[in-house]
Every structure is written in C-alpha cells, then in structure tokens.
PDB file of N, CA and C in Angstrom:
ATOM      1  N   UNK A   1     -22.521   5.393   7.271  1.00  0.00           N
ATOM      2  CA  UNK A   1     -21.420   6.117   6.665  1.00  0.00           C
ATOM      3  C   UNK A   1     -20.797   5.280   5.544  1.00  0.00           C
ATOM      4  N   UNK A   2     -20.517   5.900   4.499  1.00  0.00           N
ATOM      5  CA  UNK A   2     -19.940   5.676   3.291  1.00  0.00           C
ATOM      6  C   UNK A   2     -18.086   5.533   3.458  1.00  0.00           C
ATOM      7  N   UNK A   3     -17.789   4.772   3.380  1.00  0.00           N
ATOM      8  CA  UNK A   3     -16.070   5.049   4.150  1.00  0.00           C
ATOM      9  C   UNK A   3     -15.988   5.694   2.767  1.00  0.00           C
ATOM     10  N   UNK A   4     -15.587   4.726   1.749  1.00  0.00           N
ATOM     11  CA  UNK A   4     -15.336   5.354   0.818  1.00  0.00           C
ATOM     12  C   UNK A   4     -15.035   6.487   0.442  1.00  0.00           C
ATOM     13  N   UNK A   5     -16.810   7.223   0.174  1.00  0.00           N
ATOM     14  CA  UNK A   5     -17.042   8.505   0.181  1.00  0.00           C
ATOM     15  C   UNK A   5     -16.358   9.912   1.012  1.00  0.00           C
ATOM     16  N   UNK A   6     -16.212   9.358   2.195  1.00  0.00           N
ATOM     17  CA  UNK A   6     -15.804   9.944   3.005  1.00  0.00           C
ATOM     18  C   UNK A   6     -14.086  10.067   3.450  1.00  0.00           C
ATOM     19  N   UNK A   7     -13.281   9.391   3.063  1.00  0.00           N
ATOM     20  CA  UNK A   7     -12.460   9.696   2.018  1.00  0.00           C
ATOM     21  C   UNK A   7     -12.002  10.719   1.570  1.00  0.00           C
ATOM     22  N   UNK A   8     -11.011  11.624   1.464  1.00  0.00           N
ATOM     23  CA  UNK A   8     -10.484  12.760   0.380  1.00  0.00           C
ATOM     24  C   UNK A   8      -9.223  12.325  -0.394  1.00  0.00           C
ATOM     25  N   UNK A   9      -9.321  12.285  -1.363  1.00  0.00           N
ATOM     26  CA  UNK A   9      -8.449  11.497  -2.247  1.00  0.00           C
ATOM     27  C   UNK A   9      -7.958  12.802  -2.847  1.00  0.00           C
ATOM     28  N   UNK A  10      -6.832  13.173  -3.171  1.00  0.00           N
ATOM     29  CA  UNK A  10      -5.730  14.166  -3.823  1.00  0.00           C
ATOM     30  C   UNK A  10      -6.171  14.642  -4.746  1.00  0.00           C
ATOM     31  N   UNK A  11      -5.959  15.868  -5.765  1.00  0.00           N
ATOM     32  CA  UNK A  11      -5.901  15.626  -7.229  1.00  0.00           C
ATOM     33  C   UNK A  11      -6.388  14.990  -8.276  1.00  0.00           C
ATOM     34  N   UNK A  12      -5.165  14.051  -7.690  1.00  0.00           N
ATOM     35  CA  UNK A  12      -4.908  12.984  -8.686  1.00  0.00           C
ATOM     36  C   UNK A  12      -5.522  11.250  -8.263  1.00  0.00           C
ATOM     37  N   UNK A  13      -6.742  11.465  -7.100  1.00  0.00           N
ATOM     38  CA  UNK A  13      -7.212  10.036  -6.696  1.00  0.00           C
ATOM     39  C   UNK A  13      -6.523   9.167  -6.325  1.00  0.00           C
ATOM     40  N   UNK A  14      -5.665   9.794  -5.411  1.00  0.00           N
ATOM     41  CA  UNK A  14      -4.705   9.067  -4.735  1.00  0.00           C
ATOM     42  C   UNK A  14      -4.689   9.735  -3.017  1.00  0.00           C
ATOM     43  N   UNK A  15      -4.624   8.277  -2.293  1.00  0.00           N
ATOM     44  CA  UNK A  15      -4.751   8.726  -0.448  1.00  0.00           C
ATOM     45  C   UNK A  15      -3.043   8.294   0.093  1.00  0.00           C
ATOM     46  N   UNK A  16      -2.691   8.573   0.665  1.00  0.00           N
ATOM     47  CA  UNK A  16      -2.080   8.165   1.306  1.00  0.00           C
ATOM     48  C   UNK A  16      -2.052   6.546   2.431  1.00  0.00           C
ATOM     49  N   UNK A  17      -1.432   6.113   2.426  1.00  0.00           N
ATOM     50  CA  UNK A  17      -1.643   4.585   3.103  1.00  0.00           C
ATOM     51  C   UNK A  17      -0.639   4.840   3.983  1.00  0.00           C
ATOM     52  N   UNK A  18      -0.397   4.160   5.379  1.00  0.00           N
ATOM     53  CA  UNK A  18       0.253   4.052   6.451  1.00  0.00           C
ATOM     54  C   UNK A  18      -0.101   2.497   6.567  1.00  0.00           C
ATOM     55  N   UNK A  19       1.259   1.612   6.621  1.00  0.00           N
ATOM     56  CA  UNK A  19       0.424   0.318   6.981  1.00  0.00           C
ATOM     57  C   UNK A  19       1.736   0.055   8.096  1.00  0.00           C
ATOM     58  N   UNK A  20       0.983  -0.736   9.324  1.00  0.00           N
ATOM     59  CA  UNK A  20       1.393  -0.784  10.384  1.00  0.00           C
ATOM     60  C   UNK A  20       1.231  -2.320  10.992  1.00  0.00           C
ATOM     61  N   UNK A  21       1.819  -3.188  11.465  1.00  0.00           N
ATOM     62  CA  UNK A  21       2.109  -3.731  12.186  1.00  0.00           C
ATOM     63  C   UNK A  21       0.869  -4.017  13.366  1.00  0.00           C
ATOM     64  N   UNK A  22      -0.284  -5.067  13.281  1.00  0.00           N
ATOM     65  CA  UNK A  22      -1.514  -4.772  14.395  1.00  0.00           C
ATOM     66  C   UNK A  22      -0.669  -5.324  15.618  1.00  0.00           C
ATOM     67  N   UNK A  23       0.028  -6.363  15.989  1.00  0.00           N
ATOM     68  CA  UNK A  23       0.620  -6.627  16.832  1.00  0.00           C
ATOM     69  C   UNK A  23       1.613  -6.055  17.720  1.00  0.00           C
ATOM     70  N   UNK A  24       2.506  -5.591  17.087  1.00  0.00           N
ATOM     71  CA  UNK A  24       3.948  -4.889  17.679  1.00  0.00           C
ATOM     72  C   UNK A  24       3.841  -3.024  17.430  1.00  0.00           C
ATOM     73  N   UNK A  25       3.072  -2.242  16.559  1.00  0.00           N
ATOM     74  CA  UNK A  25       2.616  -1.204  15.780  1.00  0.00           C
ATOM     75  C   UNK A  25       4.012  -0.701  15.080  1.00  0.00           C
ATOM     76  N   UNK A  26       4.670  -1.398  14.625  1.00  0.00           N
ATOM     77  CA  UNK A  26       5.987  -1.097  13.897  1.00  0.00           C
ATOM     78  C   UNK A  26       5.021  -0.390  12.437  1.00  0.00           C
ATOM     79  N   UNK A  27       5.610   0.830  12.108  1.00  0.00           N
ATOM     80  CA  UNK A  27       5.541   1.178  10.801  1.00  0.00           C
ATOM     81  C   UNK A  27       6.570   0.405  10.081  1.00  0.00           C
ATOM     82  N   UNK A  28       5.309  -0.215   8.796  1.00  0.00           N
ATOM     83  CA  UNK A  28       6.054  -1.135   7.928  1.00  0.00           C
ATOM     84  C   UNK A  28       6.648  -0.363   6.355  1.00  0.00           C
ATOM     85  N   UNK A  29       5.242   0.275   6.158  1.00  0.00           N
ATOM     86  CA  UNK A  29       5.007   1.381   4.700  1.00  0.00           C
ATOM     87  C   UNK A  29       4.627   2.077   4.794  1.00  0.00           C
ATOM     88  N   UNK A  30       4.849   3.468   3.807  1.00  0.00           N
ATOM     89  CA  UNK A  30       3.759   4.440   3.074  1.00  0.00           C
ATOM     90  C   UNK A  30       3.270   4.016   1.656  1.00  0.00           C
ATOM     91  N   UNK A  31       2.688   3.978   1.707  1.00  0.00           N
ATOM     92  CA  UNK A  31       2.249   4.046  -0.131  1.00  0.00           C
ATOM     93  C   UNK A  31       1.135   4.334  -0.155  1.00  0.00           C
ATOM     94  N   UNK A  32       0.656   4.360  -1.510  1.00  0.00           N
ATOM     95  CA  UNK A  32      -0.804   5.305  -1.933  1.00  0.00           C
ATOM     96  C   UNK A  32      -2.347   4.463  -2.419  1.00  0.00           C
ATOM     97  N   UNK A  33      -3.274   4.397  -2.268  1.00  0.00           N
ATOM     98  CA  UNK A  33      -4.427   3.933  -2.655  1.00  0.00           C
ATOM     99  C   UNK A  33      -5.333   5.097  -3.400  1.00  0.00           C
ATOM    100  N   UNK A  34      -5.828   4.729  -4.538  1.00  0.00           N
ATOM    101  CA  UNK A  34      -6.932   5.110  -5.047  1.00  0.00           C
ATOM    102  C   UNK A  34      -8.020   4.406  -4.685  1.00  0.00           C
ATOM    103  N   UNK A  35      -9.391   4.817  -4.985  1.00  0.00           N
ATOM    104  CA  UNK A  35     -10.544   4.513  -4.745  1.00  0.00           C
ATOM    105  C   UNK A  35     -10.682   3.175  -5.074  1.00  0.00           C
ATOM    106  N   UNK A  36     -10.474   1.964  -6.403  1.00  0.00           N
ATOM    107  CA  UNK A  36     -10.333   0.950  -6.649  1.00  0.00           C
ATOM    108  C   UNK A  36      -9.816   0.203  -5.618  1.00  0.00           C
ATOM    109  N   UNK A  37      -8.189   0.448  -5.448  1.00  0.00           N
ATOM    110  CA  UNK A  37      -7.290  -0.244  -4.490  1.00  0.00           C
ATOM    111  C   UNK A  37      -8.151  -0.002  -3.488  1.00  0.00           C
ATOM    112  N   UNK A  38      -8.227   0.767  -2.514  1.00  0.00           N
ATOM    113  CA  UNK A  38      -9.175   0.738  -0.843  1.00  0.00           C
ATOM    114  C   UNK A  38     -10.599  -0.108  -1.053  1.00  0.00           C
ATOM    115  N   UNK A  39     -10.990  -0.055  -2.524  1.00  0.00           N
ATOM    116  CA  UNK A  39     -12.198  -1.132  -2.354  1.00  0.00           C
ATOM    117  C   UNK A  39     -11.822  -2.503  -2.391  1.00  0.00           C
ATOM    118  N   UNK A  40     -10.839  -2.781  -3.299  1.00  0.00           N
ATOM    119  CA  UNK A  40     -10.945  -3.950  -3.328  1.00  0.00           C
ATOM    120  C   UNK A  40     -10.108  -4.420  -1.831  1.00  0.00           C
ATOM    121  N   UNK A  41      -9.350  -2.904  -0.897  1.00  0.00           N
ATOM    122  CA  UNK A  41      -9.044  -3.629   0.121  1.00  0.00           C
ATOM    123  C   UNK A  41     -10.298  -4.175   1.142  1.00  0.00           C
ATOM    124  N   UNK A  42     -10.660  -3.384   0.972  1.00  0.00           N
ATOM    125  CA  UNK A  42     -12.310  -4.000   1.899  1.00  0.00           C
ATOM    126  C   UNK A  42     -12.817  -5.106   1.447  1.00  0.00           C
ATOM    127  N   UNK A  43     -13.048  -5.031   0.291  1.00  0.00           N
ATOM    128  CA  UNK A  43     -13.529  -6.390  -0.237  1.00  0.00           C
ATOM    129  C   UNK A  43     -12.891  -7.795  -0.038  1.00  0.00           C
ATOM    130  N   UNK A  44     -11.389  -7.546   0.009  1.00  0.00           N
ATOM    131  CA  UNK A  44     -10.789  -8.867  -0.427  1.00  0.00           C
ATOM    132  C   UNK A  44     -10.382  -9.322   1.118  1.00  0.00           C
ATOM    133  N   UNK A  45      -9.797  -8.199   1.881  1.00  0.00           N
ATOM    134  CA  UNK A  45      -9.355  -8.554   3.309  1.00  0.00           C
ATOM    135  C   UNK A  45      -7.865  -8.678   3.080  1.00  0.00           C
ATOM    136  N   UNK A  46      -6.877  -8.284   1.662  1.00  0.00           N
ATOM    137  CA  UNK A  46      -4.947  -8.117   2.115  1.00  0.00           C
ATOM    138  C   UNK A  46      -5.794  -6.552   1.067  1.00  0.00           C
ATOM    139  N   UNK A  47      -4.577  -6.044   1.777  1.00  0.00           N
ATOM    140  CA  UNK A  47      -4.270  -4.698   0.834  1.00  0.00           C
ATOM    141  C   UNK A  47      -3.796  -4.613  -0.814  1.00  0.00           C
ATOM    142  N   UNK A  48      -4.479  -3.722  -1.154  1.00  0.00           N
ATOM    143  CA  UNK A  48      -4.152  -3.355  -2.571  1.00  0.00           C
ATOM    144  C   UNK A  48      -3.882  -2.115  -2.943  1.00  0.00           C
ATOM    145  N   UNK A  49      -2.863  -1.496  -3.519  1.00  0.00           N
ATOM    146  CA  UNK A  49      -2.428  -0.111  -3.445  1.00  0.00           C
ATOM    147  C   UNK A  49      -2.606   0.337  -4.798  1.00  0.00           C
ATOM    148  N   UNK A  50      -2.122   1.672  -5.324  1.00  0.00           N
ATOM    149  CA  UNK A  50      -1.800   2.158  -6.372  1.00  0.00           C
ATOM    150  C   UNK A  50      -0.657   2.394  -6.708  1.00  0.00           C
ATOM    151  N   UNK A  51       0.256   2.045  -7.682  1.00  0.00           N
ATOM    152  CA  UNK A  51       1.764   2.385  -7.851  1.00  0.00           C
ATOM    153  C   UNK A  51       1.725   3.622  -8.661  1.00  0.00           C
ATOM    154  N   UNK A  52       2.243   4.499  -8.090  1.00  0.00           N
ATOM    155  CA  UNK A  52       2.089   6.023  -8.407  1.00  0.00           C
ATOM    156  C   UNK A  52       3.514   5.632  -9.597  1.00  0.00           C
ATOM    157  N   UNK A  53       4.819   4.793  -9.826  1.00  0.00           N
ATOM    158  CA  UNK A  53       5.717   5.149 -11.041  1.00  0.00           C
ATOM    159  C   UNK A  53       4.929   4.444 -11.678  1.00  0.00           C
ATOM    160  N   UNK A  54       4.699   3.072 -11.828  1.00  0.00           N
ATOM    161  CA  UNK A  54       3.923   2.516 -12.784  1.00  0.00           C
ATOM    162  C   UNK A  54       2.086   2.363 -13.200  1.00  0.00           C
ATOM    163  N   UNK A  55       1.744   3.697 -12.628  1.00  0.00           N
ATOM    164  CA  UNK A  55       0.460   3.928 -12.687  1.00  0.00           C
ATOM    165  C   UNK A  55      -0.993   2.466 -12.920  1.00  0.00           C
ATOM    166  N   UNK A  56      -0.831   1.640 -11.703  1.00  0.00           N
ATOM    167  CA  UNK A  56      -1.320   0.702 -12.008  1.00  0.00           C
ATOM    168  C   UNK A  56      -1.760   0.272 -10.780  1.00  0.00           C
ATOM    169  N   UNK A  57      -2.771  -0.285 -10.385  1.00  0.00           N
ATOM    170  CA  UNK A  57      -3.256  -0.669  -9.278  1.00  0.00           C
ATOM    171  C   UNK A  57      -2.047  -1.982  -8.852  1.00  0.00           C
ATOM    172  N   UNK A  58      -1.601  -2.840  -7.128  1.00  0.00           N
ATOM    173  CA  UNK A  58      -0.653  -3.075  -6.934  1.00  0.00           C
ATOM    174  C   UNK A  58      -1.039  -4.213  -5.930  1.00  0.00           C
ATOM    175  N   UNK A  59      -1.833  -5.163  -6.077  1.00  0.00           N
ATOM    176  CA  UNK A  59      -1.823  -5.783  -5.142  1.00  0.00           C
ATOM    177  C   UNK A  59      -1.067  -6.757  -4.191  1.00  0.00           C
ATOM    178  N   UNK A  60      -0.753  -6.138  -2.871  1.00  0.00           N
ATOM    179  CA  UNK A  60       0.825  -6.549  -2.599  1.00  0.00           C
ATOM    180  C   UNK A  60       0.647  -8.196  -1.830  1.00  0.00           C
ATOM    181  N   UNK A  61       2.012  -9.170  -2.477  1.00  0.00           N
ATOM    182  CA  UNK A  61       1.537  -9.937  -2.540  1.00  0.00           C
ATOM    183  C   UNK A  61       2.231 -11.125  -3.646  1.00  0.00           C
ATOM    184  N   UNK A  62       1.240 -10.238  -4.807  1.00  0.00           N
ATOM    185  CA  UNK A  62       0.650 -11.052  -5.638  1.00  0.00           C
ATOM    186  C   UNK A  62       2.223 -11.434  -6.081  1.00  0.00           C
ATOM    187  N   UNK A  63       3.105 -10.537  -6.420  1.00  0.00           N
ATOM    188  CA  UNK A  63       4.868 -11.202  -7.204  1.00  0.00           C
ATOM    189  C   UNK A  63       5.406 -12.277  -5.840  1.00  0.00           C
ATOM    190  N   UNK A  64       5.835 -10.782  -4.706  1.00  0.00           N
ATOM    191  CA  UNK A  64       6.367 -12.082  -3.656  1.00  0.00           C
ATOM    192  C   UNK A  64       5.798 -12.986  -2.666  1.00  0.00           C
ATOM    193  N   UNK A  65       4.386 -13.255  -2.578  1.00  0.00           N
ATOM    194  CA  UNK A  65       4.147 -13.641  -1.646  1.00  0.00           C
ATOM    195  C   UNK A  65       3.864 -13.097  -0.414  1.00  0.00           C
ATOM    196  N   UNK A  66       4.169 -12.111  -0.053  1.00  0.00           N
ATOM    197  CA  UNK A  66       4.175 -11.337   1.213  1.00  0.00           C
ATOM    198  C   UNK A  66       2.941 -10.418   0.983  1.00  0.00           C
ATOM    199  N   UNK A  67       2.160 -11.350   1.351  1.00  0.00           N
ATOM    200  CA  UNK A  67       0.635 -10.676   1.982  1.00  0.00           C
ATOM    201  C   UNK A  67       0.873  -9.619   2.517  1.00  0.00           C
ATOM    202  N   UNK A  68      -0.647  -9.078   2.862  1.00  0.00           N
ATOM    203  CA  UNK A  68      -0.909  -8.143   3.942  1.00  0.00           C
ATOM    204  C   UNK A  68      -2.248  -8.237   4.573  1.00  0.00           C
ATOM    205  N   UNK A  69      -2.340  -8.988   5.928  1.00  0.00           N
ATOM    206  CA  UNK A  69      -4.025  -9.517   6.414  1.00  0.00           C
ATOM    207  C   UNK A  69      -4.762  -8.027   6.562  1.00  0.00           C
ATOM    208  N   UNK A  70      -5.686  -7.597   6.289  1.00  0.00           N
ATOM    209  CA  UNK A  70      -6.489  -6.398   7.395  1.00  0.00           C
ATOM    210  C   UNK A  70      -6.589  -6.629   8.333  1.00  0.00           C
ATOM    211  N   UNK A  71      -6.266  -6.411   9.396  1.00  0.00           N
ATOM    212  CA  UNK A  71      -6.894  -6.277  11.033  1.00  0.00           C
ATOM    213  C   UNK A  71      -7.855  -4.921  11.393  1.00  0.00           C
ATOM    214  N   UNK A  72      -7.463  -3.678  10.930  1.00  0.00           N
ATOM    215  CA  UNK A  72      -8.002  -2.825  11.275  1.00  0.00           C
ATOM    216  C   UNK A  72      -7.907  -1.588   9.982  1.00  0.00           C
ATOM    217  N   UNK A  73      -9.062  -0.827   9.728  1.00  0.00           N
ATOM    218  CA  UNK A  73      -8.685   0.330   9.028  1.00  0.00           C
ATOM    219  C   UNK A  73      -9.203   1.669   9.228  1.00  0.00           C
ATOM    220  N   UNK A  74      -8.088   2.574   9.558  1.00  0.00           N
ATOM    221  CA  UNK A  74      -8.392   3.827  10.176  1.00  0.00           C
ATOM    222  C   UNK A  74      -7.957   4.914   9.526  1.00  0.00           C
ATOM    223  N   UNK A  75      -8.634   6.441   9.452  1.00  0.00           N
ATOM    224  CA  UNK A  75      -8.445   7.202   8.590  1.00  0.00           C
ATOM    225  C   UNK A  75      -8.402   8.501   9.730  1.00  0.00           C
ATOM    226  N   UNK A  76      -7.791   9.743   9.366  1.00  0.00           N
ATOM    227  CA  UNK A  76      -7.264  10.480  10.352  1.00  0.00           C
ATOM    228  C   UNK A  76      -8.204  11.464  10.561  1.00  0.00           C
ATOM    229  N   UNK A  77      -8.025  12.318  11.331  1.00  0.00           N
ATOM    230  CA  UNK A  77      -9.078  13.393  11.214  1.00  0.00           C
ATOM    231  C   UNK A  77      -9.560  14.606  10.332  1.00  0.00           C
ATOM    232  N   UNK A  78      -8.784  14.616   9.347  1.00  0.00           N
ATOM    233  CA  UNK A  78      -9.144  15.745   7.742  1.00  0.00           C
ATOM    234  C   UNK A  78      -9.601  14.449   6.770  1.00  0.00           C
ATOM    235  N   UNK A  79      -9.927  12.497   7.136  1.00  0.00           N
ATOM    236  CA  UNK A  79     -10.170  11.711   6.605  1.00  0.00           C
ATOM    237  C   UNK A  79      -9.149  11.871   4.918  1.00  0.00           C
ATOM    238  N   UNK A  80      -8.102  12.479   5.261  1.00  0.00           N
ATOM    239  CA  UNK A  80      -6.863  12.816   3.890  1.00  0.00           C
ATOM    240  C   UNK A  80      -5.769  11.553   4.387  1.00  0.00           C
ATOM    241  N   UNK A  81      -5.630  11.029   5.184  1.00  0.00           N
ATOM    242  CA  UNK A  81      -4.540   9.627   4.743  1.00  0.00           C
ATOM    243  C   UNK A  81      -5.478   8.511   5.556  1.00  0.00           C
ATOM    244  N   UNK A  82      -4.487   7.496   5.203  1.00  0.00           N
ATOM    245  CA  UNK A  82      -5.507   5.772   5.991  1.00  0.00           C
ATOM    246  C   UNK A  82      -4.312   5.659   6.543  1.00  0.00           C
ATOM    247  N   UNK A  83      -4.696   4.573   7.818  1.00  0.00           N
ATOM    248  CA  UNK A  83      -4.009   3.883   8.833  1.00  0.00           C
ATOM    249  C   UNK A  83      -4.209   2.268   8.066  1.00  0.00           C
ATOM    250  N   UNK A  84      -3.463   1.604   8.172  1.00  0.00           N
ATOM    251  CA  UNK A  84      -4.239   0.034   7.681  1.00  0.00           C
ATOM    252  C   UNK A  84      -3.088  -0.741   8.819  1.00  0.00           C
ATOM    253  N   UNK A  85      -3.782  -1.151  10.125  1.00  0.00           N
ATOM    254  CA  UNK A  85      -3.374  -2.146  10.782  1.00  0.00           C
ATOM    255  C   UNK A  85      -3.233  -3.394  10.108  1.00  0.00           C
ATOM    256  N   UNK A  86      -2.200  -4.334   9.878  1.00  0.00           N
ATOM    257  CA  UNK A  86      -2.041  -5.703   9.457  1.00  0.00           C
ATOM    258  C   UNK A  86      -1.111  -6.512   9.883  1.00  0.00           C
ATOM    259  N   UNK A  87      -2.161  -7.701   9.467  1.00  0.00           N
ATOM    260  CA  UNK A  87      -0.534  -9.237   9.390  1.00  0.00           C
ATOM    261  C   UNK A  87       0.086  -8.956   8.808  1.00  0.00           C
ATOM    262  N   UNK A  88       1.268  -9.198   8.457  1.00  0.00           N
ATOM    263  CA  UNK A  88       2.477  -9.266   7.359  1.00  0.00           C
ATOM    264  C   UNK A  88       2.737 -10.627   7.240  1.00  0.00           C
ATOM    265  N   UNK A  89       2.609 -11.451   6.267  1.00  0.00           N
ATOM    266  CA  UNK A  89       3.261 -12.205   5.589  1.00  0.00           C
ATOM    267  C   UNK A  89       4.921 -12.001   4.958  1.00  0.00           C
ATOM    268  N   UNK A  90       5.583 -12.221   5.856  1.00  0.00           N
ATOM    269  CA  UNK A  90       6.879 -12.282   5.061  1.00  0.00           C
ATOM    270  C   UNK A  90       7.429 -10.881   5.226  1.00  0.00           C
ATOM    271  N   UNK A  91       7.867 -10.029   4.209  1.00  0.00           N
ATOM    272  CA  UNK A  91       8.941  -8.755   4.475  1.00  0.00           C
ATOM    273  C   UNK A  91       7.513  -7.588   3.439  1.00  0.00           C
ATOM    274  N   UNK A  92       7.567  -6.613   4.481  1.00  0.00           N
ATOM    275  CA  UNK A  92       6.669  -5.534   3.482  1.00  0.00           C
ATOM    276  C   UNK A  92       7.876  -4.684   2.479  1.00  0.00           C
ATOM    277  N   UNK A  93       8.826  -4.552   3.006  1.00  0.00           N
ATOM    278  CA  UNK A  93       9.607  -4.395   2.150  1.00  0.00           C
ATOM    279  C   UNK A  93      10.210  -4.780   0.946  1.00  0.00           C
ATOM    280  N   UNK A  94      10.437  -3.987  -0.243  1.00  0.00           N
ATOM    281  CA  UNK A  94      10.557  -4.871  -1.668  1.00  0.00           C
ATOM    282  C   UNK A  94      12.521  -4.706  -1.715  1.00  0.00           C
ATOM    283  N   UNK A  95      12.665  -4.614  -0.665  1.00  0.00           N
ATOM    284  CA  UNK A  95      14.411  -4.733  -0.388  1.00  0.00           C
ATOM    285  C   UNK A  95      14.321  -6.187   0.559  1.00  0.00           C
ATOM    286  N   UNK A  96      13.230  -6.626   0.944  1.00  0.00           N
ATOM    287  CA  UNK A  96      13.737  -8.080   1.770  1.00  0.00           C
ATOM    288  C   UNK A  96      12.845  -7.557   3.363  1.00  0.00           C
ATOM    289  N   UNK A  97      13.632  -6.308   3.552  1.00  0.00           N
ATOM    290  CA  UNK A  97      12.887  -6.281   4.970  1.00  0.00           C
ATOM    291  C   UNK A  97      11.822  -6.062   5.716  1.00  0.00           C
ATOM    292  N   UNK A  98      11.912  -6.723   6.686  1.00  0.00           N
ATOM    293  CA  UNK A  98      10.286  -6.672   7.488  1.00  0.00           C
ATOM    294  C   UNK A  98       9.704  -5.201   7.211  1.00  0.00           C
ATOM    295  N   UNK A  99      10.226  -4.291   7.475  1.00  0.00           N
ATOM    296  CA  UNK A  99       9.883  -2.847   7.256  1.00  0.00           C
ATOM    297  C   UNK A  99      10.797  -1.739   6.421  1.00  0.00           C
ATOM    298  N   UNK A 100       9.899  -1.160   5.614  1.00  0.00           N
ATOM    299  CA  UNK A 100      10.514  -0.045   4.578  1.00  0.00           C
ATOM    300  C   UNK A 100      11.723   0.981   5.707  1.00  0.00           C
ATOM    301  N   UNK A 101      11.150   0.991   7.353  1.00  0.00           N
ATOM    302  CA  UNK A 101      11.681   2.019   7.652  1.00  0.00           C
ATOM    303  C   UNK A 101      12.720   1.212   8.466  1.00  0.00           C
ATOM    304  N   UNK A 102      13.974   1.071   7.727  1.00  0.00           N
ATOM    305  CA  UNK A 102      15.092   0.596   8.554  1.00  0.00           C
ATOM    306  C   UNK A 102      16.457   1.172   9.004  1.00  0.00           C
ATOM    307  N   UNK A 103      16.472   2.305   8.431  1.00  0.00           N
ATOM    308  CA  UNK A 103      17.793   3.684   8.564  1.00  0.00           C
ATOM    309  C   UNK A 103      17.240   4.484   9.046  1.00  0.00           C
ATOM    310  N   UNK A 104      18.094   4.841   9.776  1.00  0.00           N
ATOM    311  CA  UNK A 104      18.051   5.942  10.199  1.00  0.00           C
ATOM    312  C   UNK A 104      18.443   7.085   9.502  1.00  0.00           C
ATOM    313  N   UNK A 105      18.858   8.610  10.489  1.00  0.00           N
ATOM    314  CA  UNK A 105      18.763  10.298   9.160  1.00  0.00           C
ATOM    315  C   UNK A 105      20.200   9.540   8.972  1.00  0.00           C
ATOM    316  N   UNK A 106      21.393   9.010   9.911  1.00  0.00           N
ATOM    317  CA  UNK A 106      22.767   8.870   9.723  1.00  0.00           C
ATOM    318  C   UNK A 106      22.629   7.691   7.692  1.00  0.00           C
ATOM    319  N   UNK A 107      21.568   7.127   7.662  1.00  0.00           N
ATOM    320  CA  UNK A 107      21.749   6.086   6.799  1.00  0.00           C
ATOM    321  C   UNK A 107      22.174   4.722   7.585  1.00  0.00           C
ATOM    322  N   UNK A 108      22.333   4.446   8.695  1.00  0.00           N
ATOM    323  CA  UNK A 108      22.874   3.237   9.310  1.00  0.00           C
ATOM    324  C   UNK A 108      21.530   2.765   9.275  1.00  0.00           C
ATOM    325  N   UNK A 109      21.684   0.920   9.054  1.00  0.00           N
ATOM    326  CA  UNK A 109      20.838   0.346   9.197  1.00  0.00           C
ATOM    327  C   UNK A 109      20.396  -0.282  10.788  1.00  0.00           C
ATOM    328  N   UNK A 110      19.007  -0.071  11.231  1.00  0.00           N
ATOM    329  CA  UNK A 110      19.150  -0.204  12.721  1.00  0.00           C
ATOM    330  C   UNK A 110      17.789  -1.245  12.749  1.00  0.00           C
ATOM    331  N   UNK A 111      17.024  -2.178  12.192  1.00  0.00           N
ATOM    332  CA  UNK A 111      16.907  -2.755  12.227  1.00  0.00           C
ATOM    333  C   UNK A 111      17.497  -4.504  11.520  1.00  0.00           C
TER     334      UNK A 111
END
C-alpha cells in the first residue's frame, strides 16, 4: 500500500492533521498537511505541515524549537484526515502551551 496515495487530500491538497500526545493521548493540534509536508513527515521522522494563511509548507520546530517526534501515523476510515501520534518537544502551541486545546466553550483556561 501506497500511504500516500491512499490519502484524500481536499480541493485544495490539503488533509487534515490531528496530532496527539503518544504517551498521555492529550490532543495537542489540528492543522493541515499537503502531500509534500506528510512526505517529508515520513521521511524525516518530526512533522511538517502546510500553513493554509501563509501558503507555505511549515516545518514545526524549525523557529521555536519545539519538535514533534513520530511515534505513530494513522489515518481514519474515509482515509480524509491523519492521526499523528508524537513526542513533543517543548509547547505545540504557538501561544506557549503544551496544547492548542486549553479553554474551554466558557473561554476559561483549564489547563
């Protein structure tokens, strides 16, 4: 099997990303991969995304430091979004925190 290929990428060549926590399974992010980014995530072993405002491949990381190891990569059953189990280096969040998802619907911060 072709992961790749197999794959359904949007439109606009863009998947959806879920990246998760392999240890604790805390959702950390959503963000998006094109065909480039998911290869070079295979290839390289940290994640690389697509930045859908600044239309540019995104390898996260590379400004702050805050890796992302692969541990695992899983895709759902219409193969239309990815799962990407990982290490985290540091905060996946580009606000500081360990995880994008830290409010709640009230807006209170609960992690």
């Amino acid at each position: 099997m072709d992961f790749l290929e197999t794959l359904k990428f949007d439109e606009k060549g863009l998947i959806p990303v879920i990246t998760q926590d392999y240890k604790t399974g805390q959702v950390l992010m959503l963000a998006y991969a094109n065909k480039e980014a998911m290869s070079l995530t295979l290839e390289k072993g940290t994640v690389h995304y697509y930045s859908r405002s600044r239309q540019e491949l995104w390898h996260k990381g590379d400004t702050s430091g805050h890796f992302q190891y692969v541990k695992e990569i899983l895709f759902d059953c219409d193969a239309d979004a990815v799962l990407i189990k990982i290490e985290q280096k540091g905060a996946a969040c580009h606000t500081g925190k360990y995880s994008c998802f830290y409010r709640n619907h009230k807006g209170e911060e609960v992690l």
